[in-house]
C-alpha atoms as a PDB file:
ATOM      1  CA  UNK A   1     -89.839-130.177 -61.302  1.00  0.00           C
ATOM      2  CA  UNK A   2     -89.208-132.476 -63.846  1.00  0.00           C
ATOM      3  CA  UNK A   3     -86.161-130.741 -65.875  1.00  0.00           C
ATOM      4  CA  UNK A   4     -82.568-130.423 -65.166  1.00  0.00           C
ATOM      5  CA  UNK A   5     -80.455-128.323 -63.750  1.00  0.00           C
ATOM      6  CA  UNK A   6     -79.188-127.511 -67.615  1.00  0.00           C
ATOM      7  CA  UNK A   7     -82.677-126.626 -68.579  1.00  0.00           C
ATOM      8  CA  UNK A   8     -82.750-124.061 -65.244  1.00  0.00           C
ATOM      9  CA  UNK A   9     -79.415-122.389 -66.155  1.00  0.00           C
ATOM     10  CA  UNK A  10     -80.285-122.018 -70.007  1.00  0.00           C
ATOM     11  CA  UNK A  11     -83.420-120.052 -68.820  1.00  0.00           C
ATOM     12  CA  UNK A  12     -81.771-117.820 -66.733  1.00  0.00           C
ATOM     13  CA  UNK A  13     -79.477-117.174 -69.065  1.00  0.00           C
ATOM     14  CA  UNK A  14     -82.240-116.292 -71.533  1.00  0.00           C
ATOM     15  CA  UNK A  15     -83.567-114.145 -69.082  1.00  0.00           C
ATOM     16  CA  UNK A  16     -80.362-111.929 -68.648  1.00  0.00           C
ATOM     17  CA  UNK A  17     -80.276-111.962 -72.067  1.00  0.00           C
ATOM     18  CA  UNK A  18     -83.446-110.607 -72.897  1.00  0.00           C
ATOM     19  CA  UNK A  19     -85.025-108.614 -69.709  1.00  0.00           C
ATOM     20  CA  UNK A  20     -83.508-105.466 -70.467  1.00  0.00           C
ATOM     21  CA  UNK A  21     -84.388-105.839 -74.437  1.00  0.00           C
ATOM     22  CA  UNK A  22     -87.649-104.755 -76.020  1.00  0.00           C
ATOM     23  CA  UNK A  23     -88.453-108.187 -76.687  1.00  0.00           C
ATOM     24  CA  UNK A  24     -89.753-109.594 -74.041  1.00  0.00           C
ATOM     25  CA  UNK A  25     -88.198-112.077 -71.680  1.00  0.00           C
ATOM     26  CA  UNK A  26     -91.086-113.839 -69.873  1.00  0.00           C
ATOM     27  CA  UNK A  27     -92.226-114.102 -73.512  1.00  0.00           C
ATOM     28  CA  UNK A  28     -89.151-115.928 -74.292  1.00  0.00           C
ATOM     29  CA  UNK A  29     -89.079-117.822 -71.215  1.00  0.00           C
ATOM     30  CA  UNK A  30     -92.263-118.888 -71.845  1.00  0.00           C
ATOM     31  CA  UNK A  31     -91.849-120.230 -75.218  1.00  0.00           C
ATOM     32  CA  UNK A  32     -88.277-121.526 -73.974  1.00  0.00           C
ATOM     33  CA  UNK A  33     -90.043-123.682 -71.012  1.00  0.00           C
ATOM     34  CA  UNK A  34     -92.997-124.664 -73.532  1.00  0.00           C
ATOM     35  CA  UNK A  35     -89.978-126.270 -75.846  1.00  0.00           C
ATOM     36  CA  UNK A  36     -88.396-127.611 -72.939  1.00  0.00           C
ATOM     37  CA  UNK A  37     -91.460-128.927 -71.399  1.00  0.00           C
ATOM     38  CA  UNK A  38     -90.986-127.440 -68.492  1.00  0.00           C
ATOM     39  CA  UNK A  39     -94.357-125.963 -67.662  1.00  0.00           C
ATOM     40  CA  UNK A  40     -97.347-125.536 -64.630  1.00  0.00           C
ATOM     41  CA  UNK A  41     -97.415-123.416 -61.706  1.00  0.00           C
ATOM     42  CA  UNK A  42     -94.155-123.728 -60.288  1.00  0.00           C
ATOM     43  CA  UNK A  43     -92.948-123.164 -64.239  1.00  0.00           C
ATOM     44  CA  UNK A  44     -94.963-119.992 -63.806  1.00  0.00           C
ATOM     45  CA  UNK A  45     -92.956-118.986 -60.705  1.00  0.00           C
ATOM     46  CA  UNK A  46     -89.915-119.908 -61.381  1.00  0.00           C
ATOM     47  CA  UNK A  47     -90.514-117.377 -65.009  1.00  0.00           C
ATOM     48  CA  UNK A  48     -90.900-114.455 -62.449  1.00  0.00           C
ATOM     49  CA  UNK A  49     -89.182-114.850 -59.447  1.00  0.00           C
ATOM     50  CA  UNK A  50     -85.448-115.423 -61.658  1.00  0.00           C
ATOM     51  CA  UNK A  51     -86.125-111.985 -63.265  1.00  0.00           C
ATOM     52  CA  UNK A  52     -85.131-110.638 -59.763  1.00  0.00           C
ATOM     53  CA  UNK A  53     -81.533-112.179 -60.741  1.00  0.00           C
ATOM     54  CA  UNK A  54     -81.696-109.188 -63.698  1.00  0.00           C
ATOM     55  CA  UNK A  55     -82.938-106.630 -61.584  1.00  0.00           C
ATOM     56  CA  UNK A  56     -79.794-107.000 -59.231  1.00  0.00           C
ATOM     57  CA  UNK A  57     -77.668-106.408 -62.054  1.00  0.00           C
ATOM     58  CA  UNK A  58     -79.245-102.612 -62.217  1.00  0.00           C
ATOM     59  CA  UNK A  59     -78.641-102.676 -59.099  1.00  0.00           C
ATOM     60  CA  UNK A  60     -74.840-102.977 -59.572  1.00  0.00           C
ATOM     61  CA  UNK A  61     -74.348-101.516 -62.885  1.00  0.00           C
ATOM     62  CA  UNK A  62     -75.827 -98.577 -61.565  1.00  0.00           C
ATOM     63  CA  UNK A  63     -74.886 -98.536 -58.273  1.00  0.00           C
ATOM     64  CA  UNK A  64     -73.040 -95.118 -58.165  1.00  0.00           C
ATOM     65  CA  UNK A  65     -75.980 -93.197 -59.707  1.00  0.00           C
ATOM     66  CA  UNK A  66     -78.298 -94.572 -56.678  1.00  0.00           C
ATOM     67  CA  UNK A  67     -76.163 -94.011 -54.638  1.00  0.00           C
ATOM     68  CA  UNK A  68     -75.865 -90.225 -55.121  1.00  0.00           C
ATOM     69  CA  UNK A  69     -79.912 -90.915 -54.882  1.00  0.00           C
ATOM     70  CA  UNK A  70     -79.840 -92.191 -51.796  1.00  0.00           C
ATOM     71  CA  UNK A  71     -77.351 -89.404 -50.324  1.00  0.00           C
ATOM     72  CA  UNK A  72     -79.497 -86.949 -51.564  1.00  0.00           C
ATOM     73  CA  UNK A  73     -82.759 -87.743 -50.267  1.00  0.00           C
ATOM     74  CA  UNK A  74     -82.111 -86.843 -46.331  1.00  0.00           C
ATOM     75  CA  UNK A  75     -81.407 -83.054 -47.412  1.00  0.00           C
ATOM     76  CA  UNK A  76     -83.881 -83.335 -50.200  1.00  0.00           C
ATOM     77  CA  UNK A  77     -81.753 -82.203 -53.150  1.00  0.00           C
ATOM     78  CA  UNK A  78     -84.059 -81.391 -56.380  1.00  0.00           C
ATOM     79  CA  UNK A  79     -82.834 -83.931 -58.285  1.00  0.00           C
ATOM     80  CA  UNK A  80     -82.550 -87.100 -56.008  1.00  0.00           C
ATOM     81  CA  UNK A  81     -85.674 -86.113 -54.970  1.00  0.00           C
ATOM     82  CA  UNK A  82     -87.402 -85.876 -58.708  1.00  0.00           C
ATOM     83  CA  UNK A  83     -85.593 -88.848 -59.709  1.00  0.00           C
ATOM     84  CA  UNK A  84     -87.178 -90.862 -56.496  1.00  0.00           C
ATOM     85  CA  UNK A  85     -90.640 -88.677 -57.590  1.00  0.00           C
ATOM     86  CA  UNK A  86     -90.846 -89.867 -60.880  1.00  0.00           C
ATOM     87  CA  UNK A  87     -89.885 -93.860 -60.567  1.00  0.00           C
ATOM     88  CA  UNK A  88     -92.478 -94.248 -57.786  1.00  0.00           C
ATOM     89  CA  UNK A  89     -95.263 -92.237 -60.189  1.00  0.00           C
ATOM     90  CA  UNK A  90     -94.207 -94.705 -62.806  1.00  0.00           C
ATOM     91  CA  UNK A  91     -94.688 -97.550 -60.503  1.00  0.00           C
ATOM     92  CA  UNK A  92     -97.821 -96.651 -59.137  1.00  0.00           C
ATOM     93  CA  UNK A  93     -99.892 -97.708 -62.235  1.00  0.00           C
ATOM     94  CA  UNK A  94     -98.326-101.741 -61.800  1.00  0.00           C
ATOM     95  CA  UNK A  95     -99.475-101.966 -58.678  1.00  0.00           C
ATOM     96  CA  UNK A  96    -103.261-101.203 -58.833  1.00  0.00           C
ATOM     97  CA  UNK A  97    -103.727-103.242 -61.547  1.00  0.00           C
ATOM     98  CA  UNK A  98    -101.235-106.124 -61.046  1.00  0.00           C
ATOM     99  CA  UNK A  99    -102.700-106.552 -57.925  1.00  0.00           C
ATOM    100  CA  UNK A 100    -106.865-106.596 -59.392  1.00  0.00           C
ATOM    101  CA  UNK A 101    -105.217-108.994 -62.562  1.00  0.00           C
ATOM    102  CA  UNK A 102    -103.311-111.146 -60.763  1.00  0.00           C
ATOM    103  CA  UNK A 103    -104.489-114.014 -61.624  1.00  0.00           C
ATOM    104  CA  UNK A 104    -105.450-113.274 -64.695  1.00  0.00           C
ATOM    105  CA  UNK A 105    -101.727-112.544 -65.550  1.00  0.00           C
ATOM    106  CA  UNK A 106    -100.684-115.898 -63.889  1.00  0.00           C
ATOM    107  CA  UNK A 107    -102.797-117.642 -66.588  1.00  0.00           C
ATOM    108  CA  UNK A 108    -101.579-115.888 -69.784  1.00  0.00           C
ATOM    109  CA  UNK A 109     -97.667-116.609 -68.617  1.00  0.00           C
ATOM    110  CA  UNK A 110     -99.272-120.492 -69.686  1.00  0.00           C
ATOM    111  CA  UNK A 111    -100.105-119.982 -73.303  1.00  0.00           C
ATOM    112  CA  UNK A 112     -97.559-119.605 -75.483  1.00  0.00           C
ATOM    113  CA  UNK A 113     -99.938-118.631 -78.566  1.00  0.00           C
ATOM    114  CA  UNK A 114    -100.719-115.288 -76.541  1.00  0.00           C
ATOM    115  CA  UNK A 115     -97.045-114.617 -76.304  1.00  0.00           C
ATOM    116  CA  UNK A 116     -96.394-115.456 -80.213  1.00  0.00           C
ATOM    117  CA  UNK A 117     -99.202-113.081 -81.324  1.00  0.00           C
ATOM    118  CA  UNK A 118     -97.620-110.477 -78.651  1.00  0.00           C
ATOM    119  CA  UNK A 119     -93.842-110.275 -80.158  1.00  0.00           C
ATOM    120  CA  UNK A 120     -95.199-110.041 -83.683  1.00  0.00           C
ATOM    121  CA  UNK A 121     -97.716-107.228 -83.145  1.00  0.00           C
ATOM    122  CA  UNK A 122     -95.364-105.321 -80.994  1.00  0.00           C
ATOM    123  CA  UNK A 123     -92.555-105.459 -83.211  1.00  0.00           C
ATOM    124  CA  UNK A 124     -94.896-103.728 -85.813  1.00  0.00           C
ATOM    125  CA  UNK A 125     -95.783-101.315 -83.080  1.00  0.00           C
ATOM    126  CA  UNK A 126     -92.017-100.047 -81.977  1.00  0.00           C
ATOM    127  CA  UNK A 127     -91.358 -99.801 -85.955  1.00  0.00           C
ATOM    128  CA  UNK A 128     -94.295 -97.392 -86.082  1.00  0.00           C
ATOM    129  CA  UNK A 129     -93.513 -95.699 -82.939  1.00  0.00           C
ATOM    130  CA  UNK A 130     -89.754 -94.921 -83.845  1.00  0.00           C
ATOM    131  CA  UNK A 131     -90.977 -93.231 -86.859  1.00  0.00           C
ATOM    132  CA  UNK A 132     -93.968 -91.060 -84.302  1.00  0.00           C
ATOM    133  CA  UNK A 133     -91.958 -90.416 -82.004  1.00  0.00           C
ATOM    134  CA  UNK A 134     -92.061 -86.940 -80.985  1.00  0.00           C
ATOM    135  CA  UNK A 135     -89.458 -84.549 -81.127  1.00  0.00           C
ATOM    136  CA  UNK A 136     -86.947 -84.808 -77.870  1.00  0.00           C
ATOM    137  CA  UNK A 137     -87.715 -82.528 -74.918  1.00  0.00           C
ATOM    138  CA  UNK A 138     -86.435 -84.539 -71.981  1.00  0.00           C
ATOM    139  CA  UNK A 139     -82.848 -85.999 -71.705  1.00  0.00           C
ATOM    140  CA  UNK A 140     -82.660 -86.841 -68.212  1.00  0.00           C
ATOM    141  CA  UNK A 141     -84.758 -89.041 -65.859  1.00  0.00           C
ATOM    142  CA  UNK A 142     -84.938 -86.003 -63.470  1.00  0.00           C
ATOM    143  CA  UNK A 143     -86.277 -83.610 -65.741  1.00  0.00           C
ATOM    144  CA  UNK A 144     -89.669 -85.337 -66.375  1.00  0.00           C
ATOM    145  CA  UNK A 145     -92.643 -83.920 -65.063  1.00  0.00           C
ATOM    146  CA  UNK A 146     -95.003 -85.922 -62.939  1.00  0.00           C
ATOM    147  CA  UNK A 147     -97.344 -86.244 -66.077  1.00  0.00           C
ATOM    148  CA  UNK A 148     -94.762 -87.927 -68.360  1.00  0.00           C
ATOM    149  CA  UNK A 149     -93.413 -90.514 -65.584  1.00  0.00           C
ATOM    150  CA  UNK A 150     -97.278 -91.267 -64.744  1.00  0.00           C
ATOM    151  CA  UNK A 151     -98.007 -91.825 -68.595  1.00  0.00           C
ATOM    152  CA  UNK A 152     -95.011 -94.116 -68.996  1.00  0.00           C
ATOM    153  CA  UNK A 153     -96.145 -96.136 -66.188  1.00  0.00           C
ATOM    154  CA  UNK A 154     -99.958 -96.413 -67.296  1.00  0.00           C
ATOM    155  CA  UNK A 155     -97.831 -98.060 -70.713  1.00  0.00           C
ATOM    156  CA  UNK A 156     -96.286 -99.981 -68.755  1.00  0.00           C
ATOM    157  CA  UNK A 157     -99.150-101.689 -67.621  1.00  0.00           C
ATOM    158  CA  UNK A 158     -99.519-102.973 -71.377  1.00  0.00           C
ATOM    159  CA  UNK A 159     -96.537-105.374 -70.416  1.00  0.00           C
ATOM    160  CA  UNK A 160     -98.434-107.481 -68.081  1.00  0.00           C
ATOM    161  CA  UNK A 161     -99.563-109.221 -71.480  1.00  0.00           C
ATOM    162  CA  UNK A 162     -96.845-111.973 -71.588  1.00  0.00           C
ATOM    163  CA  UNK A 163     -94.623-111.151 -74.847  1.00  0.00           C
ATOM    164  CA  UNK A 164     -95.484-107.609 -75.447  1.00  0.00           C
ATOM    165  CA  UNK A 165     -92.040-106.698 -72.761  1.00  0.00           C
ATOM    166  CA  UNK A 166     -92.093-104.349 -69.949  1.00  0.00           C
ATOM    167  CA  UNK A 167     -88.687-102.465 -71.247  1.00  0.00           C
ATOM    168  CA  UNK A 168     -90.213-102.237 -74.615  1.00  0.00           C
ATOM    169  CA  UNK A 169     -93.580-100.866 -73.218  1.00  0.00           C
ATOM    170  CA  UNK A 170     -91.754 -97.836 -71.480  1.00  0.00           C
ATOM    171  CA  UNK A 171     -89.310 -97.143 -73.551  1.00  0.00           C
ATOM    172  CA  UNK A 172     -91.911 -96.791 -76.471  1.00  0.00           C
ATOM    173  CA  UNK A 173     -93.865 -94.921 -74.175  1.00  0.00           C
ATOM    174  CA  UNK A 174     -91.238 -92.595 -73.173  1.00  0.00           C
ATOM    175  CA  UNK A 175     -90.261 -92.156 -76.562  1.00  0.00           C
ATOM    176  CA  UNK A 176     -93.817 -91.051 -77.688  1.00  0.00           C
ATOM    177  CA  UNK A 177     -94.215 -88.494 -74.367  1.00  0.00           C
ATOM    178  CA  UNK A 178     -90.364 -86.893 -75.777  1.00  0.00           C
ATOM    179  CA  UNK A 179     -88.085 -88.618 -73.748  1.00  0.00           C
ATOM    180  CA  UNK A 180     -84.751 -89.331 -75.879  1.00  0.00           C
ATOM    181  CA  UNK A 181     -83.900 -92.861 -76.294  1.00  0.00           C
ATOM    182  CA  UNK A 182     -80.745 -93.319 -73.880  1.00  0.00           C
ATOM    183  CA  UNK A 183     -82.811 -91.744 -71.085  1.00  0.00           C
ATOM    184  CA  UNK A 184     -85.587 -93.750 -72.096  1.00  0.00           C
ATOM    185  CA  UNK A 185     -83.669 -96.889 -71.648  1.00  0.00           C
ATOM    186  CA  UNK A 186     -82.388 -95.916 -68.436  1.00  0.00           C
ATOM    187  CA  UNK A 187     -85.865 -95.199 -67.222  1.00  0.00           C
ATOM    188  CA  UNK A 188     -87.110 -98.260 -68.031  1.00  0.00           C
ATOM    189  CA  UNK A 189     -84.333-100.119 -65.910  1.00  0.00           C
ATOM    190  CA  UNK A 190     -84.209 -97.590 -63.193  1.00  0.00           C
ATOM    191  CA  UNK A 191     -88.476 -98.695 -63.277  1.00  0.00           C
ATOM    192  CA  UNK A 192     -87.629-102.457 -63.684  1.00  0.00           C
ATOM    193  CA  UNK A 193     -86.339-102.337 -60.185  1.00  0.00           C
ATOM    194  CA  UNK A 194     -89.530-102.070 -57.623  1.00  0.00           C
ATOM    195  CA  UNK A 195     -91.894-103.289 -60.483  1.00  0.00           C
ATOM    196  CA  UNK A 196     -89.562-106.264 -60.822  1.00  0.00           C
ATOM    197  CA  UNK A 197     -89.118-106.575 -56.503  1.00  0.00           C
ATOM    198  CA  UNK A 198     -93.299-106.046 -56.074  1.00  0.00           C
ATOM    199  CA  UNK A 199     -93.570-108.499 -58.642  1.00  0.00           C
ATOM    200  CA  UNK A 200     -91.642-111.521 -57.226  1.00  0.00           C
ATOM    201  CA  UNK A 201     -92.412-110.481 -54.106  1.00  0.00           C
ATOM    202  CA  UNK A 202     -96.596-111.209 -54.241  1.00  0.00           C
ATOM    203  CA  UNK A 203     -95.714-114.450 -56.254  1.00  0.00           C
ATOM    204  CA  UNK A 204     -93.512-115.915 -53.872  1.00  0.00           C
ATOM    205  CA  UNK A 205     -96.070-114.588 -51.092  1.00  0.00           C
ATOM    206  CA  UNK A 206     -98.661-116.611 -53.098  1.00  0.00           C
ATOM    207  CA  UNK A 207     -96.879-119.910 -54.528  1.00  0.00           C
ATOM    208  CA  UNK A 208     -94.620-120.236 -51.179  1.00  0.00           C
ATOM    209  CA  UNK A 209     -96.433-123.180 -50.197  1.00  0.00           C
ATOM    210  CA  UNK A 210     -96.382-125.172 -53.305  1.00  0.00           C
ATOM    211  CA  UNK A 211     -92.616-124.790 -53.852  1.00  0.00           C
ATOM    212  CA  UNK A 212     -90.463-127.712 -52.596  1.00  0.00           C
ATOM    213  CA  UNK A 213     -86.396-127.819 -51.943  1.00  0.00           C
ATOM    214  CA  UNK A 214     -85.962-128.636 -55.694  1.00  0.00           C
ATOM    215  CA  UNK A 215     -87.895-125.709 -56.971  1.00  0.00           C
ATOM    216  CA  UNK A 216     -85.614-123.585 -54.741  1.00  0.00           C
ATOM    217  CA  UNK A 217     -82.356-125.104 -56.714  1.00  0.00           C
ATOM    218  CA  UNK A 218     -84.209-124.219 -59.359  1.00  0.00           C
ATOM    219  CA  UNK A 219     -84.762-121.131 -58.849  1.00  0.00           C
ATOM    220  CA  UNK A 220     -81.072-119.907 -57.218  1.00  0.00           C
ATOM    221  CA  UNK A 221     -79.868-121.537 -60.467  1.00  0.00           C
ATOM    222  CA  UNK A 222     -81.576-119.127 -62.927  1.00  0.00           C
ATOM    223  CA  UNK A 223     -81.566-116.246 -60.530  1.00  0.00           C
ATOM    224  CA  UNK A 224     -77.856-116.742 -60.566  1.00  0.00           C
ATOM    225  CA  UNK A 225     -77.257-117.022 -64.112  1.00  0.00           C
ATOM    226  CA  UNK A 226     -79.695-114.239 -65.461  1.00  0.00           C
ATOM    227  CA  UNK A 227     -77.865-111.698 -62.527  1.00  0.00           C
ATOM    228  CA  UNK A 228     -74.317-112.494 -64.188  1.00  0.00           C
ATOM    229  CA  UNK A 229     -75.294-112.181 -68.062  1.00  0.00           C
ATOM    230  CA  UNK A 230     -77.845-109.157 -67.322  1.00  0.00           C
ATOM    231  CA  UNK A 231     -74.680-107.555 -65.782  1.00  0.00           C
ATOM    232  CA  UNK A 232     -72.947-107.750 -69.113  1.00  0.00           C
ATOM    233  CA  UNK A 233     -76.001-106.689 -71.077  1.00  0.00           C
ATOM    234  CA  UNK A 234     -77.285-103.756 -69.556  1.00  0.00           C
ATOM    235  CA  UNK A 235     -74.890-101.419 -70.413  1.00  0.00           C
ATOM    236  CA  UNK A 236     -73.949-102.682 -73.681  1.00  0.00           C
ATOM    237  CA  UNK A 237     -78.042-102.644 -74.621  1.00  0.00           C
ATOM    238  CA  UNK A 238     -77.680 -98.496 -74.213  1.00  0.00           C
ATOM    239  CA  UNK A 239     -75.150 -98.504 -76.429  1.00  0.00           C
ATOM    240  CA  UNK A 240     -76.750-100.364 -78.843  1.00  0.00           C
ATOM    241  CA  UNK A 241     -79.688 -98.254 -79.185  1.00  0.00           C
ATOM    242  CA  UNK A 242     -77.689 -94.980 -79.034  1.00  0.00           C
ATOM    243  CA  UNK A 243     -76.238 -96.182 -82.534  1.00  0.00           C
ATOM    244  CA  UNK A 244     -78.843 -98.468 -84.311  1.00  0.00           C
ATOM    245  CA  UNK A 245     -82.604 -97.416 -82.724  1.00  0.00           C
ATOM    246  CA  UNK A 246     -85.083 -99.730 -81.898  1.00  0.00           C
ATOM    247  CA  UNK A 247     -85.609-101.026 -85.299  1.00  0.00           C
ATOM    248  CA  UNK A 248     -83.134-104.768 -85.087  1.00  0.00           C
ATOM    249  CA  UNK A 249     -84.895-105.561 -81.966  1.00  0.00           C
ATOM    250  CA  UNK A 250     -88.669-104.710 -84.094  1.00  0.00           C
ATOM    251  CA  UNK A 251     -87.643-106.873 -86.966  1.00  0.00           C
ATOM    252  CA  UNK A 252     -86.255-109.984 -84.404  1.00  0.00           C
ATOM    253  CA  UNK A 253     -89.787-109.875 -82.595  1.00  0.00           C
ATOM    254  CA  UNK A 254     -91.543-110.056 -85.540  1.00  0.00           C
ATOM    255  CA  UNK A 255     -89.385-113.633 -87.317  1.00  0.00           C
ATOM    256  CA  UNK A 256     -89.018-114.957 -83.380  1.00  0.00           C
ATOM    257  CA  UNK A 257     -93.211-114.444 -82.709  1.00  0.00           C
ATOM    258  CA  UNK A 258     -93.906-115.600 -86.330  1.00  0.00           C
ATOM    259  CA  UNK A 259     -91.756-118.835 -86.518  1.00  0.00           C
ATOM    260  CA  UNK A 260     -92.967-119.579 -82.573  1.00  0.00           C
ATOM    261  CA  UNK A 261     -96.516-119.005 -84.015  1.00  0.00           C
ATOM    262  CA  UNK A 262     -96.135-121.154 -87.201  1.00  0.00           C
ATOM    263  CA  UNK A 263     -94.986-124.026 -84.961  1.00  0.00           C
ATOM    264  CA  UNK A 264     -97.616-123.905 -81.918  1.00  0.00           C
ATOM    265  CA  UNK A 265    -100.275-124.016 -84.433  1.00  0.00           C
ATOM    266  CA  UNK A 266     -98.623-127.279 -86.390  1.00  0.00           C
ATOM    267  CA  UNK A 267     -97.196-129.356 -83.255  1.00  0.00           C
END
């Protein structure tokens, strides 16, 4: 790897900044690295494996809640056991079809133009979808039904297109099948957590043998940075969209994907 240890820590940071936001953060990574010219395979890993450093912050953030998951699995209690029901439905869907479009995946996170055309469609999509959203049914993760956590994962499928965001994928989703937007949020980390771990997982089972000791820095520098910043964004995100919607993040897609797009078609 050819960049610095500045370029490694900016990325991360981007990538606690924007995991947990429907805007996509390999999207932004990718467009990020393409500006830095930081790109190539290990590029590629390096965009996937940090987002683990995000998924640990859900981890922590949310530690009490699975935690009472956990404890209530042995004696299966309804809800631990709906709530455990649910995110592995949800999961399912990722699986089967990251594994058959593996590598096609692997070659869209290296062109940028796919992720440009990506942010500016789906922030026209989440603008529609706020306004079709049905009317709220289900407030709590454990009071889906196996139908509405399976649909929500077959959506998220959609995010394996680099820039169209896996959080923005299910939330929309969720928010089309009922779901009410501070549960959808939640879902959508809760879901981040063995996508995210299956994920980096296969890559590094893949790309292990191509990465050298300086890819490794590389990597435990962005992991490191995107856990600490995701930490301080997660929460705050729900927040966010409890008071303003879904629209600012829409509107920022749709300038960040057309400015990105305007200059990969001039450089």
């Amino acid at each position: 790897m050819t960049s610095s240890l500045l370029d490694f820590l900016l990325l991360g940071i981007l990538e606690g900044l924007t995991e947990f936001l429907p805007v996509s953060s390999t999207g932004h990574l990718i467009l990020a690295a393409e500006l830095l010219g930081f790109t190539g395979p290990q590029s590629a890993t390096f965009k996937i494996v940090i987002q683990l450093g995000a998924i640990l912050a859900v981890l922590v953030a949310y530690r009490q809640r699975f935690g009472q998951v956990l404890a209530g699995l042995p004696s299966l209690q309804p809800g631990p056991v709906a709530f455990t029901r649910n995110i592995l439905l949800a999961f399912l869907p990722s699986v089967v079809i990251g594994l058959i479009a593996y590598k096609s995946i692997k070659a869209m996170i290296e062109t940028p133009e796919v992720v440009a055309v990506a942010l500016i469609v789906g922030g026209i999509l989440i603008l529609l979808i706020e306004r079709m959203a049905k009317r709220v049914t289900i407030s709590t993760v454990e009071a889906m039904s196996w139908k509405t956590a399976l649909g929500i994962g077959l959506v998220q499928c959609l995010a394996m297109i680099p820039g169209v965001s896996r959080s923005g994928a299910t939330i929309m989703g969720a928010l089309l099948l009922g779901v009410e937007r501070k549960t959808a949020a939640e879902f959508s980390f809760f879901l981040a957590v063995p996508t995210m771990i299956a994920a980096t997982s296969y890559d590094l089972f893949k790309s292990w043998d191509q990465l050298g000791g300086d890819d490794l820095r590389a990597i435990a520098i962005g992991f490191a940075s995107a856990f600490v910043v995701a930490l301080m964004v997660v929460k705050a995100f729900v927040a966010v969209v409890g008071r303003f919607g879904f629209a600012p993040f829409a509107w920022y897609r749709i300038v960040i994907g057309g400015v990105a797009l305007v200059w990969l078609l001039n450089r």
